[in-house]
PDB file of N, CA and C in Angstrom:
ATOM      1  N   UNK A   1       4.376 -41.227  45.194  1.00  0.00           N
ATOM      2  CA  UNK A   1       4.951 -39.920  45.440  1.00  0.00           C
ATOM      3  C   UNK A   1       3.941 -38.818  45.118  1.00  0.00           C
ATOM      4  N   UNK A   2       3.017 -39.151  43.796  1.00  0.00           N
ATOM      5  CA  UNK A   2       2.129 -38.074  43.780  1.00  0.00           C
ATOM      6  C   UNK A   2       1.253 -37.939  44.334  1.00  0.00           C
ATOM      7  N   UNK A   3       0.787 -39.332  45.233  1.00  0.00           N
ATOM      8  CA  UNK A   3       0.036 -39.060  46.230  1.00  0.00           C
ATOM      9  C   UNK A   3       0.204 -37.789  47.245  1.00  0.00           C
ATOM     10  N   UNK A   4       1.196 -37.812  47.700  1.00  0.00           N
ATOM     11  CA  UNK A   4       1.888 -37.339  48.710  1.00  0.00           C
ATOM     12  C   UNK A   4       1.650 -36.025  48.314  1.00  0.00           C
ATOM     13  N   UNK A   5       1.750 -35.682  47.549  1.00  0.00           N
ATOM     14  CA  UNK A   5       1.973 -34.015  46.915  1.00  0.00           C
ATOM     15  C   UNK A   5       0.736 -33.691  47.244  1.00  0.00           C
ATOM     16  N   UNK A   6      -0.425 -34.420  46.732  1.00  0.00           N
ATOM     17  CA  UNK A   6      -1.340 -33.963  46.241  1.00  0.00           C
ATOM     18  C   UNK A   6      -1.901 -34.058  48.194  1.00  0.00           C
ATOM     19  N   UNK A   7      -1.482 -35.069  48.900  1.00  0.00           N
ATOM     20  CA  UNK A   7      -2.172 -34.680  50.069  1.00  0.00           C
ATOM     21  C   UNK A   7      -1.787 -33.507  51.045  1.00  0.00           C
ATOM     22  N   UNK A   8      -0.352 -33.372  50.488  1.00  0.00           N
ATOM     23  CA  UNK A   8       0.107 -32.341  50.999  1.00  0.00           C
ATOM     24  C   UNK A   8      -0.270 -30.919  50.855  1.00  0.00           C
ATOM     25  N   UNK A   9      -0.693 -30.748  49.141  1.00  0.00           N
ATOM     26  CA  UNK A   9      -1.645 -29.605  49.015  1.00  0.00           C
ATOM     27  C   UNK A   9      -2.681 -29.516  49.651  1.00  0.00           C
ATOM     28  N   UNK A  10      -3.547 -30.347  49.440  1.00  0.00           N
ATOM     29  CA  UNK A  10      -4.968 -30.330  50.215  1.00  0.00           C
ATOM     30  C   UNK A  10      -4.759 -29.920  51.738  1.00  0.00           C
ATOM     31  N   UNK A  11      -3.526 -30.273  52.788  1.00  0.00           N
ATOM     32  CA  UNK A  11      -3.532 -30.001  53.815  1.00  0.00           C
ATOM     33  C   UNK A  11      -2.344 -28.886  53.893  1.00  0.00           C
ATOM     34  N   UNK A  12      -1.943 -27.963  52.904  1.00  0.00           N
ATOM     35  CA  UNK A  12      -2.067 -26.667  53.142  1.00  0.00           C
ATOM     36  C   UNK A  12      -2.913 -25.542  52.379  1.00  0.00           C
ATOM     37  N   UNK A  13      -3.431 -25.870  51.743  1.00  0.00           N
ATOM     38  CA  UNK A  13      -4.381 -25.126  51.238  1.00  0.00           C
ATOM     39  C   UNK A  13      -6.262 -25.290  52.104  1.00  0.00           C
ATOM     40  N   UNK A  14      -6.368 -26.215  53.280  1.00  0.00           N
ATOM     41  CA  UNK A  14      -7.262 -26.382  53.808  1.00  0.00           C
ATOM     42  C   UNK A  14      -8.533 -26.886  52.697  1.00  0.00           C
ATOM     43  N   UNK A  15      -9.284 -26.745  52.075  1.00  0.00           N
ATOM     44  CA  UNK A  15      -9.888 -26.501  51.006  1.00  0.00           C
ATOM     45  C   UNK A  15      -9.480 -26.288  49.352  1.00  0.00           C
ATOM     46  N   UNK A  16      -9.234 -27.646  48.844  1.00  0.00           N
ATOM     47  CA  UNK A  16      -9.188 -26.718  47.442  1.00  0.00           C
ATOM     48  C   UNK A  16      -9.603 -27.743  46.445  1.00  0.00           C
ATOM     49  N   UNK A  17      -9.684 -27.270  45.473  1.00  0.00           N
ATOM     50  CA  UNK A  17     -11.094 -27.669  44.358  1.00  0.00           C
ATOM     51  C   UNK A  17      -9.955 -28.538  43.471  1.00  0.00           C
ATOM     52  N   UNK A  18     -10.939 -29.563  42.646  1.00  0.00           N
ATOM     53  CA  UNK A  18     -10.160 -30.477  41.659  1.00  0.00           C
ATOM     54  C   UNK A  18      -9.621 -29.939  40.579  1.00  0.00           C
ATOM     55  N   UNK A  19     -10.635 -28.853  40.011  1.00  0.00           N
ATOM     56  CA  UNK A  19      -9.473 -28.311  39.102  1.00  0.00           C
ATOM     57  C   UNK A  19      -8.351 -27.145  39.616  1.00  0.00           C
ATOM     58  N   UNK A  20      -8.280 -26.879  40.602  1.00  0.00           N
ATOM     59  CA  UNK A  20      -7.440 -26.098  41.197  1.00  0.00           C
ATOM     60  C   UNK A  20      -6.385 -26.954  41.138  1.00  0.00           C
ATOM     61  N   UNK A  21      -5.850 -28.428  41.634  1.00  0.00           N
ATOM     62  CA  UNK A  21      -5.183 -29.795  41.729  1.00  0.00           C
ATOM     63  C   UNK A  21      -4.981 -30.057  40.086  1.00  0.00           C
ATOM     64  N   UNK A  22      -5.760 -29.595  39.644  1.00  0.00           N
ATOM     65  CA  UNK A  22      -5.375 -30.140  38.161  1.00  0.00           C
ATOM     66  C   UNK A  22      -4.284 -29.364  37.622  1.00  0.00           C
ATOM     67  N   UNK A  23      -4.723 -28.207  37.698  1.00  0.00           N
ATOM     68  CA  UNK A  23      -3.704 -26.936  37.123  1.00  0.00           C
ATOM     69  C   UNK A  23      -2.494 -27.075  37.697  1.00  0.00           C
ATOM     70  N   UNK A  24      -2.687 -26.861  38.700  1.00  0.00           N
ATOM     71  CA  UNK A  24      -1.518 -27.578  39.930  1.00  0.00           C
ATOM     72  C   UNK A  24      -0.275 -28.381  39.444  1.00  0.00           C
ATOM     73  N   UNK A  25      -0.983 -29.449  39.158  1.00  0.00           N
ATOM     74  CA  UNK A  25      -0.108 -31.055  38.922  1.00  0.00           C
ATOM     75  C   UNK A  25      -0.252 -31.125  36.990  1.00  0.00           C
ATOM     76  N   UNK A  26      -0.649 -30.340  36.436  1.00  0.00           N
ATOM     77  CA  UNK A  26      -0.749 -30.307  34.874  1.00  0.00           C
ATOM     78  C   UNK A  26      -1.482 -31.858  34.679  1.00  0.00           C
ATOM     79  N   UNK A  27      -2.696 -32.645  35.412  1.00  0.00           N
ATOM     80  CA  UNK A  27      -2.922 -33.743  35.468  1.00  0.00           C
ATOM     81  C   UNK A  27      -4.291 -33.039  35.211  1.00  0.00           C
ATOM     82  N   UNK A  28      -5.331 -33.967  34.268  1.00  0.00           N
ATOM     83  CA  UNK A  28      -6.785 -34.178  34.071  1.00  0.00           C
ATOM     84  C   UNK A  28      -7.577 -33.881  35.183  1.00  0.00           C
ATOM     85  N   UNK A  29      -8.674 -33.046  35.236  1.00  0.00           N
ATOM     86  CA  UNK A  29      -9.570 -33.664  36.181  1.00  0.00           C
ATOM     87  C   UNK A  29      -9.708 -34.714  36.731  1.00  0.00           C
ATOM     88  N   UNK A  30     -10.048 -36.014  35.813  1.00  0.00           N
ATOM     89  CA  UNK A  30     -10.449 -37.201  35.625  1.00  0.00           C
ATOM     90  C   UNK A  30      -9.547 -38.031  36.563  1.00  0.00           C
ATOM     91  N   UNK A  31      -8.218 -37.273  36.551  1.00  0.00           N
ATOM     92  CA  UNK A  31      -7.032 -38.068  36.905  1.00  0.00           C
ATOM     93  C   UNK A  31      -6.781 -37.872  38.187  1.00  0.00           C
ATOM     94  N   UNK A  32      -6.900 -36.406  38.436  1.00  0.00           N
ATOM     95  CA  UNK A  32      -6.937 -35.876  40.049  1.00  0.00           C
ATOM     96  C   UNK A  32      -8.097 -36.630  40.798  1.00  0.00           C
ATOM     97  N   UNK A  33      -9.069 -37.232  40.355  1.00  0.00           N
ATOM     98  CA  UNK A  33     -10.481 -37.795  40.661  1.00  0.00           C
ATOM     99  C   UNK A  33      -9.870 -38.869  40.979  1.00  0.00           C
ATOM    100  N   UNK A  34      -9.431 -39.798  40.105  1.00  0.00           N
ATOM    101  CA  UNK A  34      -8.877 -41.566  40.571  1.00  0.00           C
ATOM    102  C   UNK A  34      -7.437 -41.525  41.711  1.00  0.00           C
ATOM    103  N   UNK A  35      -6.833 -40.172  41.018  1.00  0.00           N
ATOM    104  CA  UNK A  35      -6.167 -40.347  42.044  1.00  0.00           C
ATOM    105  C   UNK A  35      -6.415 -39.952  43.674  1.00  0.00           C
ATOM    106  N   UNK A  36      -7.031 -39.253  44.071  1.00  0.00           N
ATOM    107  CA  UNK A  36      -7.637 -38.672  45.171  1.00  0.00           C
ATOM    108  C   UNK A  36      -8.488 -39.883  46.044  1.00  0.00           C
ATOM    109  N   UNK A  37      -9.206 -40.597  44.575  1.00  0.00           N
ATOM    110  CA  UNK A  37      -9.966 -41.656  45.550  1.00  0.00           C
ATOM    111  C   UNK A  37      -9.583 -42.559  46.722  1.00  0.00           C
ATOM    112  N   UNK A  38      -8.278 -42.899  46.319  1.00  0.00           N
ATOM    113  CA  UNK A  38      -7.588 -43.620  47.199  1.00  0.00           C
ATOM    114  C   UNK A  38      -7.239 -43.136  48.968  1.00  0.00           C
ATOM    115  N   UNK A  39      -6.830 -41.487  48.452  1.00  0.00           N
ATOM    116  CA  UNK A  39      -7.233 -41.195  49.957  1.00  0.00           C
ATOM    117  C   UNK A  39      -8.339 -40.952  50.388  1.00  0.00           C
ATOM    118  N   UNK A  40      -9.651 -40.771  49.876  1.00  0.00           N
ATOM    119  CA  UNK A  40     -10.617 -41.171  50.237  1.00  0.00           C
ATOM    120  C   UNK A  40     -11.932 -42.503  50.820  1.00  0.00           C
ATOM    121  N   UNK A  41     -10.885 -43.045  50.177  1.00  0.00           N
ATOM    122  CA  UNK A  41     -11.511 -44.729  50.509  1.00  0.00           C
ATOM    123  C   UNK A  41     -10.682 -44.637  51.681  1.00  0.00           C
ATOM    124  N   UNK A  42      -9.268 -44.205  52.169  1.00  0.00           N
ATOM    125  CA  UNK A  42      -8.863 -44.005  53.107  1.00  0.00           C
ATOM    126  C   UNK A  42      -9.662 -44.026  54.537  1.00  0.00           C
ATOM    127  N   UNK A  43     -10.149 -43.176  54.163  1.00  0.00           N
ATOM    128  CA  UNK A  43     -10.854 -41.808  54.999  1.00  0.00           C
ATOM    129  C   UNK A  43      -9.493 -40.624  55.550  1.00  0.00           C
ATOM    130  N   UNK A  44      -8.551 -40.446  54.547  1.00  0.00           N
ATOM    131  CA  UNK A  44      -8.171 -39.194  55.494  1.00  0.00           C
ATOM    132  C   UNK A  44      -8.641 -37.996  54.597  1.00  0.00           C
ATOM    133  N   UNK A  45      -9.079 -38.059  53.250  1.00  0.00           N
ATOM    134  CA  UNK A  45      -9.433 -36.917  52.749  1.00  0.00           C
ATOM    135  C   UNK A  45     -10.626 -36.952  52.244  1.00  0.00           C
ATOM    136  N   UNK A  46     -11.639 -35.900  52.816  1.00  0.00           N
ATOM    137  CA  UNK A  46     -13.380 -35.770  52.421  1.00  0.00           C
ATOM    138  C   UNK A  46     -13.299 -35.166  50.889  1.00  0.00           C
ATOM    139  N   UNK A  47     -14.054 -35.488  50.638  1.00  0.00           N
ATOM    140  CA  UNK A  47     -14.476 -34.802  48.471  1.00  0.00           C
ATOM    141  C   UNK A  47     -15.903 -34.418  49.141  1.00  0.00           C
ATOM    142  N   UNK A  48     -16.032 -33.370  48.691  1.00  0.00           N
ATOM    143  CA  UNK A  48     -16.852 -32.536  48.132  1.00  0.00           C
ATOM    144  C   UNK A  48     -17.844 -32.035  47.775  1.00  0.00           C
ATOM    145  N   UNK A  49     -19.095 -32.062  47.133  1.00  0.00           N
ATOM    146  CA  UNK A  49     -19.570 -31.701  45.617  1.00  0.00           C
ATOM    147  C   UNK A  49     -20.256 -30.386  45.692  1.00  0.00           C
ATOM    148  N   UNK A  50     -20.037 -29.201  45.117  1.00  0.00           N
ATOM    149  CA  UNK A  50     -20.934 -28.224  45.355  1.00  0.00           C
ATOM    150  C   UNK A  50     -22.750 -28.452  45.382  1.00  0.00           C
ATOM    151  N   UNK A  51     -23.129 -27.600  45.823  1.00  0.00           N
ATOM    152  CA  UNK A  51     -24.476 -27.421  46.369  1.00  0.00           C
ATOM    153  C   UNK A  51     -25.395 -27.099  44.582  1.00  0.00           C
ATOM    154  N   UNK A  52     -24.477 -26.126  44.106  1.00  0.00           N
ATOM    155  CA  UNK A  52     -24.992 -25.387  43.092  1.00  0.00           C
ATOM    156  C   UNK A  52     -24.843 -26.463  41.814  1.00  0.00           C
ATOM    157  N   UNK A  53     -23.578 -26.591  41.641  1.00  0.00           N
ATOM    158  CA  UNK A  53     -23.073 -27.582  40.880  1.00  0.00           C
ATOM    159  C   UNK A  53     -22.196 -28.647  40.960  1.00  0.00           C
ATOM    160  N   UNK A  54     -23.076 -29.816  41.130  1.00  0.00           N
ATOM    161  CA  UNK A  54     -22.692 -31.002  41.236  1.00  0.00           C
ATOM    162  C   UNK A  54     -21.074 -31.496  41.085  1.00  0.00           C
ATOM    163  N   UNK A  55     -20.672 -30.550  39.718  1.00  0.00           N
ATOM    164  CA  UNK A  55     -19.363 -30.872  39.039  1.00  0.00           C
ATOM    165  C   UNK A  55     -18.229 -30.306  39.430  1.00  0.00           C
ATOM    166  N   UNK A  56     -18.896 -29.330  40.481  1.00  0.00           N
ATOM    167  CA  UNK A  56     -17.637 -28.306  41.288  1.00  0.00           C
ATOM    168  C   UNK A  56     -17.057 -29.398  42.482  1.00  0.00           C
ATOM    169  N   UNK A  57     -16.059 -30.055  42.502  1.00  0.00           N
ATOM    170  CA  UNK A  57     -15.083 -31.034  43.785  1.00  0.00           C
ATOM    171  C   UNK A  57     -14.522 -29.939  44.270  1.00  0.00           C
ATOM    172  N   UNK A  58     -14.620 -30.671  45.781  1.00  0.00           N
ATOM    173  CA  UNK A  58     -13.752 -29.863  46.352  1.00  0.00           C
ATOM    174  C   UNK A  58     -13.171 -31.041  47.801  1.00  0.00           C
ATOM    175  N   UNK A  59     -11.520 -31.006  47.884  1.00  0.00           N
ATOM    176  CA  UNK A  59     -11.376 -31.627  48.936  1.00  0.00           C
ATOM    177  C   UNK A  59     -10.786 -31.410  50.005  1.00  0.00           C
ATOM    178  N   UNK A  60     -10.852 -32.006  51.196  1.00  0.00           N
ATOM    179  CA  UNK A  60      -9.894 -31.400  52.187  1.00  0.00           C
ATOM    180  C   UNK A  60      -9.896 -32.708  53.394  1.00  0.00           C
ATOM    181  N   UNK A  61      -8.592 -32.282  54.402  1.00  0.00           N
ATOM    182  CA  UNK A  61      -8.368 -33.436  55.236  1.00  0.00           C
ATOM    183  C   UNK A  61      -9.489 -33.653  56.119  1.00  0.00           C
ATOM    184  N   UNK A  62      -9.633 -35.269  56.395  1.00  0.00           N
ATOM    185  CA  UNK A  62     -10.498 -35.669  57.122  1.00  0.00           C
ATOM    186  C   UNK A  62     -10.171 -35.478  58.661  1.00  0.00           C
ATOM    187  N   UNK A  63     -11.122 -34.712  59.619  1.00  0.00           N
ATOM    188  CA  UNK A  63     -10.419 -34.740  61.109  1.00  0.00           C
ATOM    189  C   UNK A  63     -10.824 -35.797  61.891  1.00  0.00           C
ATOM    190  N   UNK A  64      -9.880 -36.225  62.812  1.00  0.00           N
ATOM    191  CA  UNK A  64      -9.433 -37.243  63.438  1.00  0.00           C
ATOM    192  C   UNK A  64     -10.918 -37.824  64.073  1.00  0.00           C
ATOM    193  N   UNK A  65     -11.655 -39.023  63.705  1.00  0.00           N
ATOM    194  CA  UNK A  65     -13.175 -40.253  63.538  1.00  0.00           C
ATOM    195  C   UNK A  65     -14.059 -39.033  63.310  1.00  0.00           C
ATOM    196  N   UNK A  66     -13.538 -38.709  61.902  1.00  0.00           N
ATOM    197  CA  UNK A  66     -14.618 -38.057  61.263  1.00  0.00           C
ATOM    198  C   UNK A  66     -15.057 -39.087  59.554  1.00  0.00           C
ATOM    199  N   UNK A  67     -16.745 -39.646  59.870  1.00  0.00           N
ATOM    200  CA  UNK A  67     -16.760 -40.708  59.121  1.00  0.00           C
ATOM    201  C   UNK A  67     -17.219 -39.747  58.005  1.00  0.00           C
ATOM    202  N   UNK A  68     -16.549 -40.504  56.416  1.00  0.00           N
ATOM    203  CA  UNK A  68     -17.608 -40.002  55.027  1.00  0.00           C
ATOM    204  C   UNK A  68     -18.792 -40.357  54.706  1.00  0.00           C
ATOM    205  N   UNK A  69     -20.144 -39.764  54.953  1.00  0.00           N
ATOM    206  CA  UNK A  69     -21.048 -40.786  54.600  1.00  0.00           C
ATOM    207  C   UNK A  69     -21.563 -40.908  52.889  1.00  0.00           C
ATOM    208  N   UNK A  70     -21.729 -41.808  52.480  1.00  0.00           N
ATOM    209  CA  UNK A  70     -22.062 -41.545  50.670  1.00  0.00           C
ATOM    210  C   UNK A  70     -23.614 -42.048  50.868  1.00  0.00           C
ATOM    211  N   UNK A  71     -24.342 -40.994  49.897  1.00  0.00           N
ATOM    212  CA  UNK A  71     -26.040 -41.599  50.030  1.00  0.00           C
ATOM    213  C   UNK A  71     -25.792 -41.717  48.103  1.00  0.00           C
ATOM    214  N   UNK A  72     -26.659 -43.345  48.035  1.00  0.00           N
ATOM    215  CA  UNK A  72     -26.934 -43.479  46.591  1.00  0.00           C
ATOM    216  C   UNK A  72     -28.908 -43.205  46.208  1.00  0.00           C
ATOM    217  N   UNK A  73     -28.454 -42.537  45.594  1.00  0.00           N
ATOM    218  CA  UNK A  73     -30.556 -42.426  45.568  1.00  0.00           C
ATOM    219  C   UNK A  73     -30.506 -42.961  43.910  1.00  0.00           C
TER     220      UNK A  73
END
């Protein structure tokens, strides 16, 4: 069920950040993170990471064969 919420925010808010979701749902960073992953392994929702700072998430819905790519260096 909290999935649901939480995808439901993301797809009306277009854009919005993990701790924005945190405050949100009174849930951890940490927690909005594991939980989110799942729609991300999905692929319906892209994460993020700011440019500036790494630690800034931000997520939003994936559009229709739009792939995530992850680079490990």
């Amino acid at each position: 069920m909290i999935l649901q919420k939480l995808k439901a925010s993301v797809s009306q808010a277009g854009v919005i950040s993990r701790t924005d979701l945190a405050n949100q749902y009174g849930i951890s960073p940490d927690g909005i993170e594991a939980m989110m992953a799942t729609w991300v392994k999905r692929g319906v929702i892209i994460r993020q990471s700011g440019r500036k700072d790494p630690q800034d998430i931000h997520y939003r819905l994936a559009h229709q064969n739009e792939i995530q790519c992850f680079s490990m260096i």
